[in-house]
Protein backbone atom coordinates (compact mmCIF):
# COMPACT_ATOMS: atom_id res chain seq x y z
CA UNK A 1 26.75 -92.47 41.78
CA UNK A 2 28.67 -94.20 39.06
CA UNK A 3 26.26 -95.47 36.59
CA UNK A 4 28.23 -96.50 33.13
CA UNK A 5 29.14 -99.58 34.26
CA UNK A 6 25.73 -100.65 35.94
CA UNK A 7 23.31 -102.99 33.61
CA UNK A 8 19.74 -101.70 32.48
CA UNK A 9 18.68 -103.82 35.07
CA UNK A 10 20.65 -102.67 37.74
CA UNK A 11 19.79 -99.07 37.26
CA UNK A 12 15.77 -99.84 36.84
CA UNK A 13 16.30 -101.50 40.43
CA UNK A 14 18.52 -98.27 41.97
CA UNK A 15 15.56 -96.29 40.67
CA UNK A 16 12.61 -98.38 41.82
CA UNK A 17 14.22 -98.91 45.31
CA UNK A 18 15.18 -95.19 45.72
CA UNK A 19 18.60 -95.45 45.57
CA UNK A 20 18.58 -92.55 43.05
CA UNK A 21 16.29 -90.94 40.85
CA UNK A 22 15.24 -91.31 36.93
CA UNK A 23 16.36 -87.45 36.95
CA UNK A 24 20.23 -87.75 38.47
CA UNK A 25 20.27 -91.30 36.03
CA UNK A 26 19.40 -89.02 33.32
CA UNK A 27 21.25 -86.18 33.89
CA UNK A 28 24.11 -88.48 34.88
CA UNK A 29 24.45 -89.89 30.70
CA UNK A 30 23.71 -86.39 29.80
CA UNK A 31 26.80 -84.93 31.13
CA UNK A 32 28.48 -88.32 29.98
CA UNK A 33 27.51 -87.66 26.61
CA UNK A 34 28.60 -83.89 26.55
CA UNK A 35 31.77 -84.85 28.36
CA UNK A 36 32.87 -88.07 26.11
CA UNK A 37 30.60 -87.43 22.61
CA UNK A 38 33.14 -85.09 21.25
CA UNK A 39 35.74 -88.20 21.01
CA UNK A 40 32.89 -91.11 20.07
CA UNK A 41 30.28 -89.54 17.86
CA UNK A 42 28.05 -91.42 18.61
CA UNK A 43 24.91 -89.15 18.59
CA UNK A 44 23.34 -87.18 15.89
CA UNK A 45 21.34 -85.46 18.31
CA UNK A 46 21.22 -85.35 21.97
CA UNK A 47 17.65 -85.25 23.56
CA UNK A 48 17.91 -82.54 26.39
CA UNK A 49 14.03 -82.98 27.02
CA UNK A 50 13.41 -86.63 26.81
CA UNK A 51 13.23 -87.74 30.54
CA UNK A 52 9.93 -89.59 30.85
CA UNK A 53 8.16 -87.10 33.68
CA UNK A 54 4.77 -88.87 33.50
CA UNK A 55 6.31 -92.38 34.50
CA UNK A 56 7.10 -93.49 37.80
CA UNK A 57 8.76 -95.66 39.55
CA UNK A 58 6.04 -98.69 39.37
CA UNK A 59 6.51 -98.76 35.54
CA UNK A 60 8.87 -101.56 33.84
CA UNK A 61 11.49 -98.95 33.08
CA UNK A 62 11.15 -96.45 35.67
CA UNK A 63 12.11 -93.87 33.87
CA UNK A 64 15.26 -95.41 32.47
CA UNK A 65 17.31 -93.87 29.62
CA UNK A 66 18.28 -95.89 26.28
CA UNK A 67 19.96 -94.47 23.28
CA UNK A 68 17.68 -94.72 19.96
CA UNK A 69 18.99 -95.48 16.48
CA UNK A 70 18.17 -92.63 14.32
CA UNK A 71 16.27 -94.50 11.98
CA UNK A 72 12.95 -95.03 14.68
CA UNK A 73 10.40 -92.80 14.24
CA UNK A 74 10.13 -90.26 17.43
CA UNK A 75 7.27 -88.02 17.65
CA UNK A 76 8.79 -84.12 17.37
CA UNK A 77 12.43 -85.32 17.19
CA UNK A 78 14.94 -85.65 14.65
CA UNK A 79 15.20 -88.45 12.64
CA UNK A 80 17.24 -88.30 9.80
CA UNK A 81 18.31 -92.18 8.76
CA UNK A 82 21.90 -90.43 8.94
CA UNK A 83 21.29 -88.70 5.61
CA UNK A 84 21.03 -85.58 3.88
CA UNK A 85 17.94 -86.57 2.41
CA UNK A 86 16.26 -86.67 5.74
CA UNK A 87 18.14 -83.60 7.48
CA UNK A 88 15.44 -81.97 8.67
CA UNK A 89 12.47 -84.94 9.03
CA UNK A 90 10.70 -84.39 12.52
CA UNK A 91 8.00 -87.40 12.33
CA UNK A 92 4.69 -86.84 13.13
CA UNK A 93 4.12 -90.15 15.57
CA UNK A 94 6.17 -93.02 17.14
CA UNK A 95 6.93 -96.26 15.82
CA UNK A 96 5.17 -99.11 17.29
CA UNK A 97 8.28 -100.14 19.37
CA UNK A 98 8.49 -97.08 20.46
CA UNK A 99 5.38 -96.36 22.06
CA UNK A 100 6.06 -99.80 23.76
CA UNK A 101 8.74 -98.30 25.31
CA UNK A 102 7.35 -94.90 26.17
CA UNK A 103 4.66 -96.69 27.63
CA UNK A 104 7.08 -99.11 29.50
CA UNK A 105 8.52 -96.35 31.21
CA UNK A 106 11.49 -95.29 29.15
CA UNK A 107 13.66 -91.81 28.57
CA UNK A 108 15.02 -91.22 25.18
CA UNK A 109 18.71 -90.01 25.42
CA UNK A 110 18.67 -89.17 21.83
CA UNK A 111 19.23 -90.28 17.91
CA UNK A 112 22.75 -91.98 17.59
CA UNK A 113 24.39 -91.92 14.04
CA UNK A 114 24.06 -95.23 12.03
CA UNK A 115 25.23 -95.87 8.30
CA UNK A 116 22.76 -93.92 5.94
CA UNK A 117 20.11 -95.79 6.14
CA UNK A 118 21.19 -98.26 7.28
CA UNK A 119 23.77 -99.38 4.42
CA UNK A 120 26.98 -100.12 5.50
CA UNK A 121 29.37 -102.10 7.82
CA UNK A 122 31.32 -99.39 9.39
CA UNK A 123 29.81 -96.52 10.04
CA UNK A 124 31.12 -94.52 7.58
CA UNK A 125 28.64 -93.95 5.25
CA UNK A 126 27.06 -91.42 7.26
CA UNK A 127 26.18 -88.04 6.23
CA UNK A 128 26.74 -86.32 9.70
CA UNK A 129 28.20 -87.88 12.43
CA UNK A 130 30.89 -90.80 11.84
CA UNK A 131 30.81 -92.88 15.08
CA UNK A 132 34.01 -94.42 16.45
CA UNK A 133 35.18 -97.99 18.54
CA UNK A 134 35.31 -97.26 22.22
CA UNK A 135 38.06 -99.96 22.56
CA UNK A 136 40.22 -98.24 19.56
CA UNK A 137 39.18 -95.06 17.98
CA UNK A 138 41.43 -95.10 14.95
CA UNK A 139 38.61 -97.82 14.47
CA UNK A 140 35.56 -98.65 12.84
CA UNK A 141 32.17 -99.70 16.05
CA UNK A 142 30.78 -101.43 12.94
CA UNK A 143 27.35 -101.42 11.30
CA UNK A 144 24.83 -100.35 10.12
CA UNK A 145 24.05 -99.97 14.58
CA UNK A 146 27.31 -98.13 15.28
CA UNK A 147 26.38 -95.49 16.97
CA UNK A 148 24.07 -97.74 19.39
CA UNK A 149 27.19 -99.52 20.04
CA UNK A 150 29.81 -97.29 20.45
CA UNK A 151 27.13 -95.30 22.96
CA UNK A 152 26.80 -98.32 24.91
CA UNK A 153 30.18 -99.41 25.13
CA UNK A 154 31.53 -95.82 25.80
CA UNK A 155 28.92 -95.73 28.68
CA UNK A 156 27.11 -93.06 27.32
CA UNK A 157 23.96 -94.70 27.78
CA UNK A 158 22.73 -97.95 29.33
CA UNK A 159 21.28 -99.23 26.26
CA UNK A 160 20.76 -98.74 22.84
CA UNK A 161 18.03 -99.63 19.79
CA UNK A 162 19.17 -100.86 16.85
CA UNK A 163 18.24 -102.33 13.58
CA UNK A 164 19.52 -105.51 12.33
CA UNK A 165 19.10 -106.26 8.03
CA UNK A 166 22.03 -108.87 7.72
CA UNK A 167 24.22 -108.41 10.94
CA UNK A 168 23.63 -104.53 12.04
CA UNK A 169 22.89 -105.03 15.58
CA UNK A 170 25.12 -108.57 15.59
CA UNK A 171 28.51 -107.34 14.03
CA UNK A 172 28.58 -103.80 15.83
CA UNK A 173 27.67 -105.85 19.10
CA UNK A 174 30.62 -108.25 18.56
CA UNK A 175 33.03 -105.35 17.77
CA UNK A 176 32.13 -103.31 20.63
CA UNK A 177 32.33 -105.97 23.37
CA UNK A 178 27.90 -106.51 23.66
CA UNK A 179 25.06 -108.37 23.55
CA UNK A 180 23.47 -107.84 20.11
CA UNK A 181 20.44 -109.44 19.89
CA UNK A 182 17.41 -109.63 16.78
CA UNK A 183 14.36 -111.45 17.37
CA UNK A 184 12.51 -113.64 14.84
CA UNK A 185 11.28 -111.57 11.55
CA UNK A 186 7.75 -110.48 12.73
CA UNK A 187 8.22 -110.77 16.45
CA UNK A 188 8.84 -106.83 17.13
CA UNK A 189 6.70 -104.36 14.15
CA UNK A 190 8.74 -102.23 11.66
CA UNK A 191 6.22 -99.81 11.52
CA UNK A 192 7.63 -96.64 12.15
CA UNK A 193 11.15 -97.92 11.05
CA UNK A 194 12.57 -96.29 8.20
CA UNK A 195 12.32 -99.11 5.46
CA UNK A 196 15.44 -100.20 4.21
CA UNK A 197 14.66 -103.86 3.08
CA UNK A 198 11.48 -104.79 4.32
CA UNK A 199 11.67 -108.71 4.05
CA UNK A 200 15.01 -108.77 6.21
CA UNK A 201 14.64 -105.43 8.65
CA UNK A 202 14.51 -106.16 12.26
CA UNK A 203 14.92 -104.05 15.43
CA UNK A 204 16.39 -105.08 18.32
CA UNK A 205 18.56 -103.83 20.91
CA UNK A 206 22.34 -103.27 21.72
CA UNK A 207 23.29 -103.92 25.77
CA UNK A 208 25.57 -104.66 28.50
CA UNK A 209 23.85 -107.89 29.25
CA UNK A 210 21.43 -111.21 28.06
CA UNK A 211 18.98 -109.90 30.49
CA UNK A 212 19.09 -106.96 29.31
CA UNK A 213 17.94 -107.61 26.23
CA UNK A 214 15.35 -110.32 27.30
CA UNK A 215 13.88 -107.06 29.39
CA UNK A 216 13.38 -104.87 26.50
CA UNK A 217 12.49 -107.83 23.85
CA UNK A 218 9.00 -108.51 26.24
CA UNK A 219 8.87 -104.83 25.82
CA UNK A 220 8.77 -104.42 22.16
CA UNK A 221 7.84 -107.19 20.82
CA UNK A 222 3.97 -107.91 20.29
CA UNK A 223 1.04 -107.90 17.37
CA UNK A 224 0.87 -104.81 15.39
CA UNK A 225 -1.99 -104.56 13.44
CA UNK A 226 -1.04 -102.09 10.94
CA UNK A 227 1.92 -103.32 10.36
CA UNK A 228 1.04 -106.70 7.77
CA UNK A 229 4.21 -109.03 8.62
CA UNK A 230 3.64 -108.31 12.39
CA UNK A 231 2.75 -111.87 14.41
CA UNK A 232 0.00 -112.86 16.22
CA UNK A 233 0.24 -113.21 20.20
CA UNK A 234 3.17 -111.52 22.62
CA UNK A 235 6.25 -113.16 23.59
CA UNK A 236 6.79 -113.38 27.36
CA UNK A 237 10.06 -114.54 28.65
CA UNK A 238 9.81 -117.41 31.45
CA UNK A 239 11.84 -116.14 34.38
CA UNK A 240 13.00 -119.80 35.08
CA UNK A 241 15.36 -119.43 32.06
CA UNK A 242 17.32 -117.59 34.22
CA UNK A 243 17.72 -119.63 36.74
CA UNK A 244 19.96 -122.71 35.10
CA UNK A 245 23.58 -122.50 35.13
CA UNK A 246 24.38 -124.89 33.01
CA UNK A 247 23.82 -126.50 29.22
CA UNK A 248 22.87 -129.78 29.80
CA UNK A 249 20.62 -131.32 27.56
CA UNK A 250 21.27 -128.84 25.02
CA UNK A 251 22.65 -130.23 21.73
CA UNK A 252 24.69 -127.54 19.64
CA UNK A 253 25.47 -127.50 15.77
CA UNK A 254 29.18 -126.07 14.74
CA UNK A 255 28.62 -125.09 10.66
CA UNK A 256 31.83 -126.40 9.17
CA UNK A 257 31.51 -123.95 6.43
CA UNK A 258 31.67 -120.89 8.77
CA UNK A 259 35.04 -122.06 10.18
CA UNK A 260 37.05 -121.80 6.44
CA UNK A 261 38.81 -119.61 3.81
CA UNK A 262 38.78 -115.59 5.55
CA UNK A 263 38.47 -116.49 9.28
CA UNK A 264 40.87 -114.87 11.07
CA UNK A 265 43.18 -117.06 13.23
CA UNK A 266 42.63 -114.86 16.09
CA UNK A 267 38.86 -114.93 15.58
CA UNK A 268 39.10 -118.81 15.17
CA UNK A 269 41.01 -119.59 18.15
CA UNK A 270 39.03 -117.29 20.34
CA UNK A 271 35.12 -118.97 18.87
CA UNK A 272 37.31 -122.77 19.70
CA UNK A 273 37.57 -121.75 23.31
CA UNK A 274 33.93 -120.42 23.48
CA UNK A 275 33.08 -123.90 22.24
CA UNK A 276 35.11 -125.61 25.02
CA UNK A 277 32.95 -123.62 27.29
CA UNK A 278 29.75 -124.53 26.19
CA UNK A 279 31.30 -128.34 26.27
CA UNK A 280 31.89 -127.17 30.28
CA UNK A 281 28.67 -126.83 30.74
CA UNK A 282 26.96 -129.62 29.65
CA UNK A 283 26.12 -128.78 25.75
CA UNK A 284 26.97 -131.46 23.17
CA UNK A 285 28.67 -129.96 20.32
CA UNK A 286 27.98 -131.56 16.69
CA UNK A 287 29.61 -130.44 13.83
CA UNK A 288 26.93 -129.56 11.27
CA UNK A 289 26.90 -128.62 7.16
CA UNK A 290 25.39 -125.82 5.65
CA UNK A 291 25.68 -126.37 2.13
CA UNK A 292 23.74 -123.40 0.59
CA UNK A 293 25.96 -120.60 3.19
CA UNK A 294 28.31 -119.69 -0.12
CA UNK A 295 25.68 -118.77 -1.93
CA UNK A 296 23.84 -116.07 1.29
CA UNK A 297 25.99 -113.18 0.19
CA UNK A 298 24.95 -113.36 -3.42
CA UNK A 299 21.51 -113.90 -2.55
CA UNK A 300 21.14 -110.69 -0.28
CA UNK A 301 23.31 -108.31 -2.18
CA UNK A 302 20.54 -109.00 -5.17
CA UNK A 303 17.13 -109.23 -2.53
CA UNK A 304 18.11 -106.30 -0.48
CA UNK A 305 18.73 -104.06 -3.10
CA UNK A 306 16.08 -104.95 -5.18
CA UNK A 307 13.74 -103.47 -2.25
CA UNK A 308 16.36 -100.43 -1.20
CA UNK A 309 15.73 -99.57 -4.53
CA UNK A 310 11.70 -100.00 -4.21
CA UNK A 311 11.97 -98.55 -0.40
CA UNK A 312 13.67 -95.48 -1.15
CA UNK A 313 11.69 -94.02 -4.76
CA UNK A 314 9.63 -92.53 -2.36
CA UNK A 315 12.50 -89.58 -1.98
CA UNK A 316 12.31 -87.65 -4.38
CA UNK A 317 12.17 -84.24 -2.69
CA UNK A 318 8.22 -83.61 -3.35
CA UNK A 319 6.95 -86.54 -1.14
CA UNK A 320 9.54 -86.84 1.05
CA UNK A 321 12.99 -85.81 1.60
CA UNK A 322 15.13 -83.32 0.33
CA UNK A 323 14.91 -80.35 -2.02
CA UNK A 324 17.69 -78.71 -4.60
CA UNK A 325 18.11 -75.16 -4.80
CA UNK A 326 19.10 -76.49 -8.52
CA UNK A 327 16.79 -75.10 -11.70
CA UNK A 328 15.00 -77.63 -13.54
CA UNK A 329 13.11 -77.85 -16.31
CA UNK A 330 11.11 -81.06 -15.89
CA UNK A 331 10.04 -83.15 -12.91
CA UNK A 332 12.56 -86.08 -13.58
CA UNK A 333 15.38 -83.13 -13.90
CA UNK A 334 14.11 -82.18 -10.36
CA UNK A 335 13.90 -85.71 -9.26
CA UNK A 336 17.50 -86.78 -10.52
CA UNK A 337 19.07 -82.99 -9.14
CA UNK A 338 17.38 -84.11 -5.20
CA UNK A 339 18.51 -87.91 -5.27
CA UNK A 340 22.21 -86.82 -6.70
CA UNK A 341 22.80 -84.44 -4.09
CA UNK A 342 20.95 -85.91 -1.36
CA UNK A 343 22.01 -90.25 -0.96
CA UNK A 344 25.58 -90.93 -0.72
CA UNK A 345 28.15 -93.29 -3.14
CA UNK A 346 26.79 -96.30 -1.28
CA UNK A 347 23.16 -95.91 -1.17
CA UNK A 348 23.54 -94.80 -5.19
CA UNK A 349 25.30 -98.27 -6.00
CA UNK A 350 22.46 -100.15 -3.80
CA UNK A 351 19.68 -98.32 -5.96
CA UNK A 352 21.38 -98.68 -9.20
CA UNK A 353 21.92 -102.50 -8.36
CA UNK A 354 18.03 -103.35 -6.90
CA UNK A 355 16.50 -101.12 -10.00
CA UNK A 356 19.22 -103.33 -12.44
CA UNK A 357 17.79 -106.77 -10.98
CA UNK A 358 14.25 -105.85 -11.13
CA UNK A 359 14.39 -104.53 -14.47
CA UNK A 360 12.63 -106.49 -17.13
CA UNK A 361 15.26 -108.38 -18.83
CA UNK A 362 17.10 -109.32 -15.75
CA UNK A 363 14.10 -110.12 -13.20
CA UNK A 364 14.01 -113.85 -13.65
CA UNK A 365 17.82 -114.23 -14.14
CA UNK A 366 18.56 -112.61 -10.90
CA UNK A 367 15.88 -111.69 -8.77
CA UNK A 368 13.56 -114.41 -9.09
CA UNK A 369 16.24 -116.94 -8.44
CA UNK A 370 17.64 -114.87 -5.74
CA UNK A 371 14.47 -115.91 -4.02
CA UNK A 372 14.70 -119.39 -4.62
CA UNK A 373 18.10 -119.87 -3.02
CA UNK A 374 16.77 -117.85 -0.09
CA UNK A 375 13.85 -120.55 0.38
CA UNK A 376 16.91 -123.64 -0.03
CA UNK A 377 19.02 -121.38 2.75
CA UNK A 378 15.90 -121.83 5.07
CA UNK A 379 15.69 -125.44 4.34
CA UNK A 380 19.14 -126.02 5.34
CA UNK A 381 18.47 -124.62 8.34
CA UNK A 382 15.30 -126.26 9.01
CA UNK A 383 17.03 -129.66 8.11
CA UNK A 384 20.04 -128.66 10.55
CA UNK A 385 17.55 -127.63 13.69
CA UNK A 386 16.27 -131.30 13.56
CA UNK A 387 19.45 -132.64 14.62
CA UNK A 388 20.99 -129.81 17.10
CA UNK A 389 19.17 -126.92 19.57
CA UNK A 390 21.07 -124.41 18.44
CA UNK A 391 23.88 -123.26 15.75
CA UNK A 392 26.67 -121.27 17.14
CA UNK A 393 29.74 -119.57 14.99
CA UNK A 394 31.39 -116.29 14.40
CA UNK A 395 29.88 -113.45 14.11
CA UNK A 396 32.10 -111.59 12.23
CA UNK A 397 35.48 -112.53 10.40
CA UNK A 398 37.64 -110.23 12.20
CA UNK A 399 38.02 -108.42 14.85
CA UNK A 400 37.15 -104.46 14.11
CA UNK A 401 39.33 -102.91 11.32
CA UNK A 402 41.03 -99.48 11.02
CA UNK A 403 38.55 -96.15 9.45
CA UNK A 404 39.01 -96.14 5.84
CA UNK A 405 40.39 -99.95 5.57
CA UNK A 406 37.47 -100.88 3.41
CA UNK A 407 35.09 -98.04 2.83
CA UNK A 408 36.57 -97.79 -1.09
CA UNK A 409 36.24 -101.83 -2.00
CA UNK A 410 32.59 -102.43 -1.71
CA UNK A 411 33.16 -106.68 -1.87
CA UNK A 412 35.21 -106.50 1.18
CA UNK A 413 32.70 -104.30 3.27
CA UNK A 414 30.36 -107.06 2.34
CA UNK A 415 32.41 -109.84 2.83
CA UNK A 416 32.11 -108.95 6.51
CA UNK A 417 28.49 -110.13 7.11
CA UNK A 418 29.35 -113.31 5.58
CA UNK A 419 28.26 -114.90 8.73
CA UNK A 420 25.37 -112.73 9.88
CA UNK A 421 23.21 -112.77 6.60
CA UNK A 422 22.31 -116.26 6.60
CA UNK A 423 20.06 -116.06 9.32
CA UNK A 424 18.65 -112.83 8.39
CA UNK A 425 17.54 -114.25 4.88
CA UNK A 426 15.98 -117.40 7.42
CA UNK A 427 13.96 -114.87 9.68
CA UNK A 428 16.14 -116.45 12.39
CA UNK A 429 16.30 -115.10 16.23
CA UNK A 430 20.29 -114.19 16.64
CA UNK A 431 22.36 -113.02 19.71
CA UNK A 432 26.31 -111.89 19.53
CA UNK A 433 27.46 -112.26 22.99
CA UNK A 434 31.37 -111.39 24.15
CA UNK A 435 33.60 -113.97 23.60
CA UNK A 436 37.23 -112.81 24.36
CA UNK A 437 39.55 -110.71 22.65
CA UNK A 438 41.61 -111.28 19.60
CA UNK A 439 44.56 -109.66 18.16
CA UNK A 440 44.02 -107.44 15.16
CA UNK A 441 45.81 -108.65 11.86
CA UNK A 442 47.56 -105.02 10.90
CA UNK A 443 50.86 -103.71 12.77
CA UNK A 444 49.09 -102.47 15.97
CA UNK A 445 48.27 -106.16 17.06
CA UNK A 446 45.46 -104.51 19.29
CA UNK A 447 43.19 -106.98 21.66
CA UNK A 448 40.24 -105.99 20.25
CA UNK A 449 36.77 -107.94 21.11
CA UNK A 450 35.42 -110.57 19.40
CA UNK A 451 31.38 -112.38 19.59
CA UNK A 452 30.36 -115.44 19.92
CA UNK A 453 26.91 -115.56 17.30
CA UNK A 454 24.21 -118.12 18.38
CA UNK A 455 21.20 -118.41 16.95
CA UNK A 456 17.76 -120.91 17.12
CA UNK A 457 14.89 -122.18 15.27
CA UNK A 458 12.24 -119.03 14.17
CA UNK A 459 10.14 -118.41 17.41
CA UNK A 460 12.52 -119.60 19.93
CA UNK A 461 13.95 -116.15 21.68
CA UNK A 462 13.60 -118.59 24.63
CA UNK A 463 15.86 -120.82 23.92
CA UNK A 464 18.55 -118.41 22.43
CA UNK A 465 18.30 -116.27 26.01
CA UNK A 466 18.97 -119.40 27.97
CA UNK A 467 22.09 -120.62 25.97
CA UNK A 468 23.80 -116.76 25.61
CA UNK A 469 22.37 -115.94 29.94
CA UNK A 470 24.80 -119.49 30.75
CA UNK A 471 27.66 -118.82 28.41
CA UNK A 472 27.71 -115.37 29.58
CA UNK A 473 27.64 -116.17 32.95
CA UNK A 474 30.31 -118.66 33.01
CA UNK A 475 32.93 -116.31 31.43
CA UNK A 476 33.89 -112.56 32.48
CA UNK A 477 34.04 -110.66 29.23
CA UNK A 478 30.96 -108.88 29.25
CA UNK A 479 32.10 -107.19 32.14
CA UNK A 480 35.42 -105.47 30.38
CA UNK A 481 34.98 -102.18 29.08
CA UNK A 482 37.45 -99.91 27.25
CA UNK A 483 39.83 -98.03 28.96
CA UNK A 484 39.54 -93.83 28.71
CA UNK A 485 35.82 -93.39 29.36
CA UNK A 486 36.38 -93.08 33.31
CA UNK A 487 34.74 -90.14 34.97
C-alpha cells in the first residue's frame, strides 16, 4: 500500500480499521527513508526500534509514525541540536510533548537535521546532515525545521515536529509546500526542548494537512507543571470547525506594510489571489497598518540573542556538551578550547551579539529597549484584532533560494523572517498553509511553492484552524507534491 501521499489522518484510520498494520506503515517510511534519505538528508538518525509495540489500535495515533526534530528530548536516543557540541547527548527522559505523544499512540521515525540549534534560515548551519528542498534540491527546505519539512514533503514520513522561534516551522512549511503551524506561547511546554530563546521558542508540527495539525496540537498541548510559562487548562479542538465550508462572517486584516520594499512579485501576485479566495468565500478583507513591523527584526536579532547567549553558557564541556582533546592550563582556557571547536560561525556571532547587549554599558541602550518595542509590537496587534478576525500575509519574501545564496551575508538570512517574527515576539498562534507556486527570481525560473501565513489573537488555535481547514479546502495545492520521490 502506497502511503506517502496519505494524510496522518488517513493512515491512523487504515490502521484502526485494519486496512494495514502500524508495523507495514512503519516499515513502509523505513524503507522510504533508506531508499530516498541519501538524496534529502533529512535525518540525523533513523530510529530502527521506535515502533510503538505497547499501543494499539484504540489509541489516538495507533501506532502512527512522525518524524522528530532533533532538538526534542527522546529518552535513549540521539539528540544532538544538529551540533558538535551535542554529538553524542542520549537524554535521560522525554520532553513533555513527547510523552504526550508516546502516550497518544505514536512511533518515532527518528531525529531529522535542523540548523544548529536552531539558528538559521536554511539549513545550512548544521554540523552533520545538511537537508535539501524536495521540490528543487540545488535548494535550500528552509529553517531552522528543515529537516521536518523536507521529510514530510519527500514522503519520508507522515509528519514531522518542529520548533518555531521567529518562523522555523512557518517559513520551512511555506517552502516545502505544508501546513506549518505554532500555537500560542505557553499552549504546548518547552520542557524537554533544547532552549534556544526561551521567551519566543515554540513547538509545533510540520504536515500534509490543517487537520493534521489540529490532531496533534490536542495532543501536545496542555499544563505542564514544571515547566513555569506552561498555561493553565487543555485546548480541545471543536469538531464543528470542520464542518463549515465557507468564511462568512469572518473579517480579515491585510498589513499594508507586509506587502512593500523586498516582496517578490511572484510571491505578491500569488498571496493577491489567495486573498481573492478568501473574498470567495465569504471573508471581508480590510486593509490594516502595522506601524511598529520595521522595527520586529531589530527587536529580535537583540532579544533572541541576548538569551542564546544566556541559554547556551551552560556548554562548556564539564556540564554539558563537548570536550577538547586540547591542553589547557586554566578552566576558562578549557572553556574557550570546547566552545571554539564545538558551535559553528553562526551560533558564535549569536553569542557574541546576546553577551554584547547584555553587557553593562550597553543593557539599557539595547536590550532594555529591545523589550519595550516588543510590548508596542503586541499593542499593535492587539489594537489591529479589534477591528479584523484574523491577519493574513506572506510568509516568507521569496520563494526558496539556491544552497549557498545567503549563508555568507548574515542580514539577508535574516531579512527572510521579516514576516514571521512579528508574531513570534506577540506570542501569536500562526499557520503557513500552500498557496500556489511562484517563479524563482534567478535564471532557473523554477515554480517553486509559496504560503499563505495567517495568524489570530493569543488563545485562538480555533479560529486559525477554521480559516486555514476552508482556504485549504477550496484550493488544490496541498495536494501537489514534488516530482522524483515515486516508489
Amino acid at each position: 500500500m502506497n502511503f506517502k501521499d496519505l494524510s496522518l489522518e488517513e493512515i491512523i484510520s487504515k490502521i484502526k480499521s485494519k486496512e494495514t498494520t502500524k508495523e507495514d506503515v512503519f516499515k513502509y517510511f523505513l524503507d522510504r527513508i533508506q531508499k530516498y534519505d541519501p538524496k534529502v538528508q533529512s535525518y540525523n538518525f533513523v530510529n530502527e526500534n521506535g515502533l510503538n509495540i505497547e499501543t494499539d489500535n484504540e489509541s489516538v495515533l495507533a501506532g502512527a509514525p512522525i518524524a522528530v526534530k532533533d532538538i526534542f528530548c527522546e529518552k535513549g536516543i540521539p539528540t544532538t541540536c544538529s551540533s558538535k557540541m551535542l554529538e553524542d547527548f542520549k537524554p535521560p527522559f522525554d520532553a513533555f510533548v513527547i510523552n504526550n505523544l508516546k502516550e497518544a499512540g505514536f512511533s518515532s521515525l527518528g531525529k531529522v537535521t535542523m540548523d544548529e540549534f536552531a539558528m538559521g534560515s536554511t539549513n545550512e548551519t548544521s554540523a552533520f546532515k545538511k537537508a535539501v528542498n524536495p521540490w528543487g534540491t540545488n535548494r535550500i527546505p528552509g529553517g531552522s525545521s528543515g529537516g521536518s519539512a523536507a521529510s514530510v514533503a519527500a514522503g519520508l514520513a507522515p509528519a514531522a515536529l518542529g520548533t518555531d522561534t521567529g518562523g522555523s516551522i512557518r517559513q520551512p512549511a511555506s517552502m516545502c509546500n505544508l501546513v506549518g503551524f505554532k500555537p500560542s506561547y505557553g499552549r504546548s511546554s518547552r520542557n524537554g526542548i533544547m532552549a534556544m530563546a526561551s521567551s519566543l521558542d515554540c513547538p509545533g508540527t510540520l504536515t500534509k494537512t490543517v487537520k493534521d495539525a489540529a490532531l496533534l496540537y490536542e495532543i501536545m498541548n496542555g499544563n505542564d507543571p514544571l515547566e513555569n510559562t506552561s498555561l493553565p487548562g487543555k485546548d480541545i479542538v471543536d469538531p464543528k470547525i470542520w464542518e463549515k465550508k465557507d468564511l462568512k462572517g469572518f473579517k480579515i486584516g491585510v498589513p499594508k506594510e507586509y506587502f512593500e520594499e523586498g516582496l517578490d512579485l511572484g510571491v505578491r501576485k500569488t498571496i493577491e489571489e489567495a486573498i481573492e479566495k478568501l473574498k470567495e468565500l465569504g471573508a471581508e478583507i480590510k486593509e490594516i497598518s502595522l506601524p511598529m513591523t520595521k522595527y520586529a527584526i531589530a527587536t529580535y536579532y537583540i532579544i533572541m540573542p541576548a538569551e542564546v547567549s544566556t541559554n547556551l553558557s551552560r556548554y562548556d564541556g564539564i556540564r554539558f556538551g563537548y570536550n577538547s582533546d586540547k591542553n589547557y592550563e586554566s578552566t576558562d582556557e578549557l572553556f574557550i578550547n570546547n566552545r571554539t571547536e564545538a558551535f559553528g560561525k553562526e551560533q558564535k556571532r549569536r553569542i557574541i551579539l546576546g553577551s554584547y547587549v547584555l553587557s553593562a554599558g550597553f543593557y539599557d541602550a539595547y536590550y532594555k529597549k529591545a523589550t519595550q518595542v516588543r510590548t508596542l509590537i503586541i499593542k499593535d496587534f492587539e489594537k489591529a484584532f479589534e477591528e479584523v478576525d484574523a491577519i493574513i500575509s506572506p510568509v516568507s519574501p521569496s520563494v526558496a533560494w539556491k544552497i549557498g545564496e545567503k549563508i555568507d551575508d548574515p542580514l539577508k538570512m535574516y531579512l527572510a523572517d521579516a514576516y514571521t517574527i512579528p508574531a513570534s515576539l506577540a506570542g501569536l498562534p500562526g499557520i503557513s498553509v500552500p498557496a500556489g507556486f511562484a517563479e524563482s527570481q534567478d535564471q532557473e525560473k523554477e515554480l517553486l511553492p509559496v504560503g499563505l501565513q495567517i495568524l489570530t489573537p493569543r488563545l485562538e488555535e480555533q479560529r486559525l484552524f477554521e480559516i486555514a481547514y476552508a482556504f485549504e479546502q477550496a484550493t488544490n495545492y496541498a495536494k501537489q507534491n514534488p516530482k522524483g520521490f515515486d516508489d
